[in-house]
Protein backbone atom coordinates (compact mmCIF):
# COMPACT_ATOMS: atom_id res chain seq x y z
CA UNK A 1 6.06 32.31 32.38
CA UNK A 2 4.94 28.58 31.28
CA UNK A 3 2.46 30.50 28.84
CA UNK A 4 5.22 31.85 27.54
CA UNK A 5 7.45 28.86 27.51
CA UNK A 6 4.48 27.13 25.63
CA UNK A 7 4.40 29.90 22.82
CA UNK A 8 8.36 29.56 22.16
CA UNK A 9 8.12 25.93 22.29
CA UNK A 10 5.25 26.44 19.56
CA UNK A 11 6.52 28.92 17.33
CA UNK A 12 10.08 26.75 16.95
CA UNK A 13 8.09 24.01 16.30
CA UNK A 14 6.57 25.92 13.32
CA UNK A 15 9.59 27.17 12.34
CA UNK A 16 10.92 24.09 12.08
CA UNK A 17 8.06 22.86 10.39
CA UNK A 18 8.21 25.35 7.71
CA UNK A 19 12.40 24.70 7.13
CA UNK A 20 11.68 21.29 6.76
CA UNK A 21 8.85 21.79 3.55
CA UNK A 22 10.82 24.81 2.06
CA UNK A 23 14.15 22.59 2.21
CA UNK A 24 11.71 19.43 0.61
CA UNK A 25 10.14 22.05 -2.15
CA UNK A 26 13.52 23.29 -2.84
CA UNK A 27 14.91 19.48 -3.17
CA UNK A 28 11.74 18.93 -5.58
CA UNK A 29 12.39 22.03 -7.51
CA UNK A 30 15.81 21.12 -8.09
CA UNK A 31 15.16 17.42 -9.17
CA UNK A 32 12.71 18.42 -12.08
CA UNK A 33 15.02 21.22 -13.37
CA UNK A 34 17.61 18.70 -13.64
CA UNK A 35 15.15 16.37 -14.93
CA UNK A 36 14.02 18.69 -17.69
CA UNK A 37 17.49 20.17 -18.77
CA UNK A 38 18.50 16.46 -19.03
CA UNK A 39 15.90 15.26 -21.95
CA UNK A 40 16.42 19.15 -23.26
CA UNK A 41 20.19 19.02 -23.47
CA UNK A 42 19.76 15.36 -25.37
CA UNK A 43 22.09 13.88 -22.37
CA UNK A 44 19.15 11.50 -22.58
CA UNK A 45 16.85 10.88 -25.43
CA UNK A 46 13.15 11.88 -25.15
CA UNK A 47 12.63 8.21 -26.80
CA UNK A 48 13.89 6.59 -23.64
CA UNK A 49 12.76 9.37 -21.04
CA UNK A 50 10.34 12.02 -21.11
CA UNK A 51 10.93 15.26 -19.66
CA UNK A 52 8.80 16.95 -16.63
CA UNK A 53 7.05 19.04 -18.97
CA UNK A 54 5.66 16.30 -21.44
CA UNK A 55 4.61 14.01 -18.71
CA UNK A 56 2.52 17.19 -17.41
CA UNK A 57 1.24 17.64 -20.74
CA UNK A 58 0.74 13.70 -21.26
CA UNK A 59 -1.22 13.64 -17.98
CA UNK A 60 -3.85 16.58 -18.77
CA UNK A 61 -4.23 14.98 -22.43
CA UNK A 62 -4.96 11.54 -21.05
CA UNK A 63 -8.05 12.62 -18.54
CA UNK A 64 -10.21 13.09 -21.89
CA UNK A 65 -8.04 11.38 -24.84
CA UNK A 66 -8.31 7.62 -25.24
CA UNK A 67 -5.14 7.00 -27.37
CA UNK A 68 -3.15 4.87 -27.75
CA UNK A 69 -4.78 2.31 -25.29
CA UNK A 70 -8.42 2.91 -25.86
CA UNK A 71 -9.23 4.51 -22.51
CA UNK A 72 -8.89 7.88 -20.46
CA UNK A 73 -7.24 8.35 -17.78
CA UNK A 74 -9.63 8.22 -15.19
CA UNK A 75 -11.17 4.62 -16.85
CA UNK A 76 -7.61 3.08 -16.08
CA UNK A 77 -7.44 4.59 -12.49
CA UNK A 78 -11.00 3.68 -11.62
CA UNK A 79 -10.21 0.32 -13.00
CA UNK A 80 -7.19 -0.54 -11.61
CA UNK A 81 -8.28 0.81 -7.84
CA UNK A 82 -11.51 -1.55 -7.82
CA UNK A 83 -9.31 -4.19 -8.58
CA UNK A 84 -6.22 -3.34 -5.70
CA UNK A 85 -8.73 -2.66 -3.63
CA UNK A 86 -10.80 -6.02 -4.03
CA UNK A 87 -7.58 -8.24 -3.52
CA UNK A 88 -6.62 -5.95 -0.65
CA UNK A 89 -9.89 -5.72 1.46
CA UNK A 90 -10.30 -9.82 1.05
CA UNK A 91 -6.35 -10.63 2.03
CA UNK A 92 -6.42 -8.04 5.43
CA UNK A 93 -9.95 -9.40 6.12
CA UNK A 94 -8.66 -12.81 6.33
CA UNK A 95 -4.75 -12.04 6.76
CA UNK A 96 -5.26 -9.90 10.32
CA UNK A 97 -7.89 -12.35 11.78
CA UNK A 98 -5.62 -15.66 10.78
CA UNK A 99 -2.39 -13.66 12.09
CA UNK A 100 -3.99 -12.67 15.72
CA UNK A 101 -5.88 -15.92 16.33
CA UNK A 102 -2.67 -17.85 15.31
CA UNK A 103 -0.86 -15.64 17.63
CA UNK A 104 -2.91 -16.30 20.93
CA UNK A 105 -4.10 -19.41 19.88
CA UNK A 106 -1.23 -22.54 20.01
CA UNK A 107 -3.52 -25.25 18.70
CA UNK A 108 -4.53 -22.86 15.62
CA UNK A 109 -0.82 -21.91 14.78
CA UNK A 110 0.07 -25.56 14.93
CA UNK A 111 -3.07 -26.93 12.25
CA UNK A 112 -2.23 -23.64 10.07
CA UNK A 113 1.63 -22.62 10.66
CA UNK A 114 2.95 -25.38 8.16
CA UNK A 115 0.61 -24.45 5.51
CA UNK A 116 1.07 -20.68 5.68
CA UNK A 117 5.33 -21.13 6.04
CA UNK A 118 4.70 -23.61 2.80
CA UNK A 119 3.00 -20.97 0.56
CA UNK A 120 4.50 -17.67 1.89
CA UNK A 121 7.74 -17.82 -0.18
CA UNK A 122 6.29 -18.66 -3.31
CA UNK A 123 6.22 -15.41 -5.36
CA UNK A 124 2.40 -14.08 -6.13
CA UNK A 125 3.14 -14.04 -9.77
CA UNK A 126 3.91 -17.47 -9.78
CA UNK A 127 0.55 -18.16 -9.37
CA UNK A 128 -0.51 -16.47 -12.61
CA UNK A 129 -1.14 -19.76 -14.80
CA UNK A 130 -2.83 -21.71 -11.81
CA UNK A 131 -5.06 -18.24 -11.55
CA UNK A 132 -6.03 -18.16 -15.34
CA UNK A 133 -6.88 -22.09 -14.95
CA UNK A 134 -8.64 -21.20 -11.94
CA UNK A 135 -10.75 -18.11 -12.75
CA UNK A 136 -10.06 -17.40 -16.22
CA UNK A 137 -8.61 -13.70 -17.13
CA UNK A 138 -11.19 -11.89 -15.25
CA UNK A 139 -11.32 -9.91 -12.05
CA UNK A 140 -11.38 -12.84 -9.74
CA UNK A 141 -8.02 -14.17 -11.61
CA UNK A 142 -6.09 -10.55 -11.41
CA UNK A 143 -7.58 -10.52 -7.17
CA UNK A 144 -6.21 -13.27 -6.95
CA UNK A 145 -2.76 -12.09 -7.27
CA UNK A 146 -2.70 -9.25 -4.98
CA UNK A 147 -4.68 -11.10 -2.27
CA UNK A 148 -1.53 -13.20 -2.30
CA UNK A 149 0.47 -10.27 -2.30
CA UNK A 150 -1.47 -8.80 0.53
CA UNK A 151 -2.22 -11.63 2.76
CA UNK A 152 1.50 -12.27 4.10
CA UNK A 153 2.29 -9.06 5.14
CA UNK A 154 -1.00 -8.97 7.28
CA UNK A 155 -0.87 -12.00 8.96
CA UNK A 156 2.99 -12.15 9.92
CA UNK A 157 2.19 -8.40 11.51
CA UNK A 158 -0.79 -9.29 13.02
CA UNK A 159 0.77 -12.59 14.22
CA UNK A 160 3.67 -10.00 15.99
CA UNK A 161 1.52 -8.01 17.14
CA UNK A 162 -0.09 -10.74 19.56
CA UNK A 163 3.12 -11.96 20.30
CA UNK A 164 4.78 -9.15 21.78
CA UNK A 165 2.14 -7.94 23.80
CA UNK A 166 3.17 -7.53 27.42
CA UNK A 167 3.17 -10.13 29.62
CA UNK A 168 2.40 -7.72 32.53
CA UNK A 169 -0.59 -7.02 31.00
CA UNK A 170 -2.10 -10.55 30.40
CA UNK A 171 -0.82 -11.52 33.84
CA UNK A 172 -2.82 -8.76 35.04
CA UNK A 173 -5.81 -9.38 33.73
CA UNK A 174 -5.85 -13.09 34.65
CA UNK A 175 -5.35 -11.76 37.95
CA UNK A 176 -9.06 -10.07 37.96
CA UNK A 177 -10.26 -13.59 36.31
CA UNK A 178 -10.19 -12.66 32.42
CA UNK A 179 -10.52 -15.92 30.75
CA UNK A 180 -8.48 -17.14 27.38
CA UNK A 181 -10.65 -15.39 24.63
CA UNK A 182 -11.78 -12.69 27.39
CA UNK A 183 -7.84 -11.94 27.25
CA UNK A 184 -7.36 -12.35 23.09
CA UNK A 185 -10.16 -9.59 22.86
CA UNK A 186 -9.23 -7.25 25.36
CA UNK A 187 -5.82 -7.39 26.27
CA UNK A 188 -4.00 -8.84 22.97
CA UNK A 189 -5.78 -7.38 20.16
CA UNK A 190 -5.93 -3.89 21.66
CA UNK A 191 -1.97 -4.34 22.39
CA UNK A 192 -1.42 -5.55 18.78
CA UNK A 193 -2.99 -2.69 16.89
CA UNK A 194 -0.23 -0.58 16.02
CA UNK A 195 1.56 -3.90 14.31
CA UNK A 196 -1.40 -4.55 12.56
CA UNK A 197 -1.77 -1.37 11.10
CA UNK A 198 1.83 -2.10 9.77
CA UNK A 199 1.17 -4.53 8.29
CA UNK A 200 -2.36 -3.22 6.53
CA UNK A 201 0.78 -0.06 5.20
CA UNK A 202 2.85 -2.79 4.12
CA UNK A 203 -0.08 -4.95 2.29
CA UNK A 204 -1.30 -1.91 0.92
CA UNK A 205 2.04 -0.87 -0.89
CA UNK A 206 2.55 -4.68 -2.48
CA UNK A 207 -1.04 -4.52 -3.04
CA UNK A 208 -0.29 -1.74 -5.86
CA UNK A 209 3.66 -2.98 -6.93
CA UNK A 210 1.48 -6.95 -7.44
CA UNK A 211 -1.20 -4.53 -9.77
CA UNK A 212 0.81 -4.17 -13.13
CA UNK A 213 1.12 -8.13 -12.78
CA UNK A 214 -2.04 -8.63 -12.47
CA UNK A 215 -3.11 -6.43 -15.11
CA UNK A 216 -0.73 -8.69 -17.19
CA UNK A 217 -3.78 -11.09 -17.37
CA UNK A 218 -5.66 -10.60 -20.51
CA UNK A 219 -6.52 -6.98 -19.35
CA UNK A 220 -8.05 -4.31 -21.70
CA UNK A 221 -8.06 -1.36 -18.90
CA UNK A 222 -6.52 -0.48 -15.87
CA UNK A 223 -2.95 1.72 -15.22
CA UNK A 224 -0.83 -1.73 -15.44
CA UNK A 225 -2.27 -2.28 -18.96
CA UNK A 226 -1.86 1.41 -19.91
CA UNK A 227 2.08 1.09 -19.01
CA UNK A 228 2.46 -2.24 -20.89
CA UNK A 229 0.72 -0.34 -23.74
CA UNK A 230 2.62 2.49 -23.70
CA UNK A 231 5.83 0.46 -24.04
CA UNK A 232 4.71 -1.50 -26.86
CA UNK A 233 3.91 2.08 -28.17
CA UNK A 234 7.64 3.44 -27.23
CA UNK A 235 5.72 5.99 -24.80
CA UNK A 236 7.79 6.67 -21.77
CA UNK A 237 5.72 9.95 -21.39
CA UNK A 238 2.27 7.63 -20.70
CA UNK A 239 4.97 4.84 -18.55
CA UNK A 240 5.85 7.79 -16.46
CA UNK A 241 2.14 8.74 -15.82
CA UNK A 242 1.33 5.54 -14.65
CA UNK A 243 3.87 5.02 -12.90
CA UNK A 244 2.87 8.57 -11.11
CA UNK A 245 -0.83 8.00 -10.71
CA UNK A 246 0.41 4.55 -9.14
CA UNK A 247 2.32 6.14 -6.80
CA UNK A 248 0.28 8.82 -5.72
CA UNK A 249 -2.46 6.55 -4.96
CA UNK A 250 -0.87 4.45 -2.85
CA UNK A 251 0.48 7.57 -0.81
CA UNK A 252 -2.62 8.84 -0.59
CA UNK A 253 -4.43 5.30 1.19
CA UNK A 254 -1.20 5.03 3.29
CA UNK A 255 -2.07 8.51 4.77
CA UNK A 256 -6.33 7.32 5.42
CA UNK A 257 -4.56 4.56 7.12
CA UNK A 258 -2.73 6.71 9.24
CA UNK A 259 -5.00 9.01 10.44
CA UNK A 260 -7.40 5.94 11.02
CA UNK A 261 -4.76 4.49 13.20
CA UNK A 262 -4.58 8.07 14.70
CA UNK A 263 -8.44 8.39 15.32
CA UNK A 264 -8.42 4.73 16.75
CA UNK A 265 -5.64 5.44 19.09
CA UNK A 266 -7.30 8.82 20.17
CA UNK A 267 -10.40 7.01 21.15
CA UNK A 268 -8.52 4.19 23.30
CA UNK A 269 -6.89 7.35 25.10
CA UNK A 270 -10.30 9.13 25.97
């Protein structure tokens, strides 16, 4: 009987499983018909929008042709994902180890808490002629921009994550004679994981929306140069790749993230 139960239980969760990506593919379907019969019909104009099909045909043509911008493709994505990835790594790096210690830590949060509440409103690409003065156009100056963009979101989740851990749980462990840092490291980071990880999701995503900003700076690759390109061109067809490629990548860290969060949390269980 429960083997049976367990089969049922299984097979509507598959069912269900399957409704929900037939009712998504038939939502997707649907948008790019509409798209398409849009820039076909001339409700829009193909100068102001491309349709489905020319972004499709835009996209193949870019991985080998290096007009108008004088790269393919895969130069721009390769280019543009060393650089996100640079500012990213440094800001979490620093970002999640500033936001837990300031979170256990009073002393810490008091030397550091006025500084951090000082700079976090100030918009990353504010910072864009301090960064050129700084570290010219390079990399270092466009790294710049999305550490800043990354570095709030990590510490303010990291710093909640501390925060909110249990109190039953630190009282407990000061019961069995856990000292201060004994109880940061064991109790309090382990507790704060899942915020952290939030905020890594949530640095990641500005990371990428801070990139065509960055790319702003003197750039001569990357997908933020291609779009500016491209609309100096009066190309929404390469805007709309960009824009694509931009998005896709981002989805597609967000996901490693998650199922490094998964694996992490499977281990604590075992």
């Amino acid at each position: 009987m429960k083997i049976a139960n367990n089969n049922l239980s299984r097979n509507r969760k598959s069912e269900s499983a399957l409704r929900y990506y037939l009712i998504s593919a038939a939502s997707l379907t649907l948008f790019f018909v509409a798209w398409q019969l849009l820039v076909d019909l001339k409700v829009v104009s193909n100068r102001i929008l491309a349709s489905p099909l020319q972004v499709a045909i835009t996209f193949v043509d870019k991985l080998s042709n290096v007009n108008p911008d004088g790269a393919t493709l895969g130069q721009h994505f390769l280019a543009s994902l060393l650089l996100a990835l640079t500012g990213y790594l440094i800001a979490v790096s620093i970002g999640v180890a500033m936001g837990l210690t300031m979170g256990w830590f009073k002393n810490f949060e008091i030397i550091v808490s006025p500084f951090f509440e000082f700079l976090r409103p100030i918009p990353p690409i504010a910072w864009i002629p301090l960064s050129i003065l700084w570290f010219g156009v390079g990399l270092s100056a466009k790294a710049f921009i999305i550490f800043l963009s990354a570095f709030v979101p990590s510490v303010i989740n990291s710093y909640a994550g501390v925060r909110q851990t249990e109190p039953v749980l630190i009282d407990a462990a000061k019961t069995f004679g856990a000292s201060h840092v004994q109880i940061f490291f064991k109790v309090c980071i382990p507790s704060a994981l899942t915020m952290v990880f939030t905020g890594l999701k949530v640095s990641l995503g500005a990371s990428w929306m801070a990139l065509v900003a960055a790319e702003l700076l003197a750039s001569t690759v990357g997908l933020g140069y291609m779009i500016q390109m491209a609309r100096d061109f009066g190309r929404p067809d390469i805007i709309i790749v960009g824009m694509l490629v931009i998005g896709i990548s981002g989805a597609l860290l967000a996901i490693g993230l998650d199922k490094l969060e998964a694996k992490i949390n499977a281990g604590r269980q075992i």
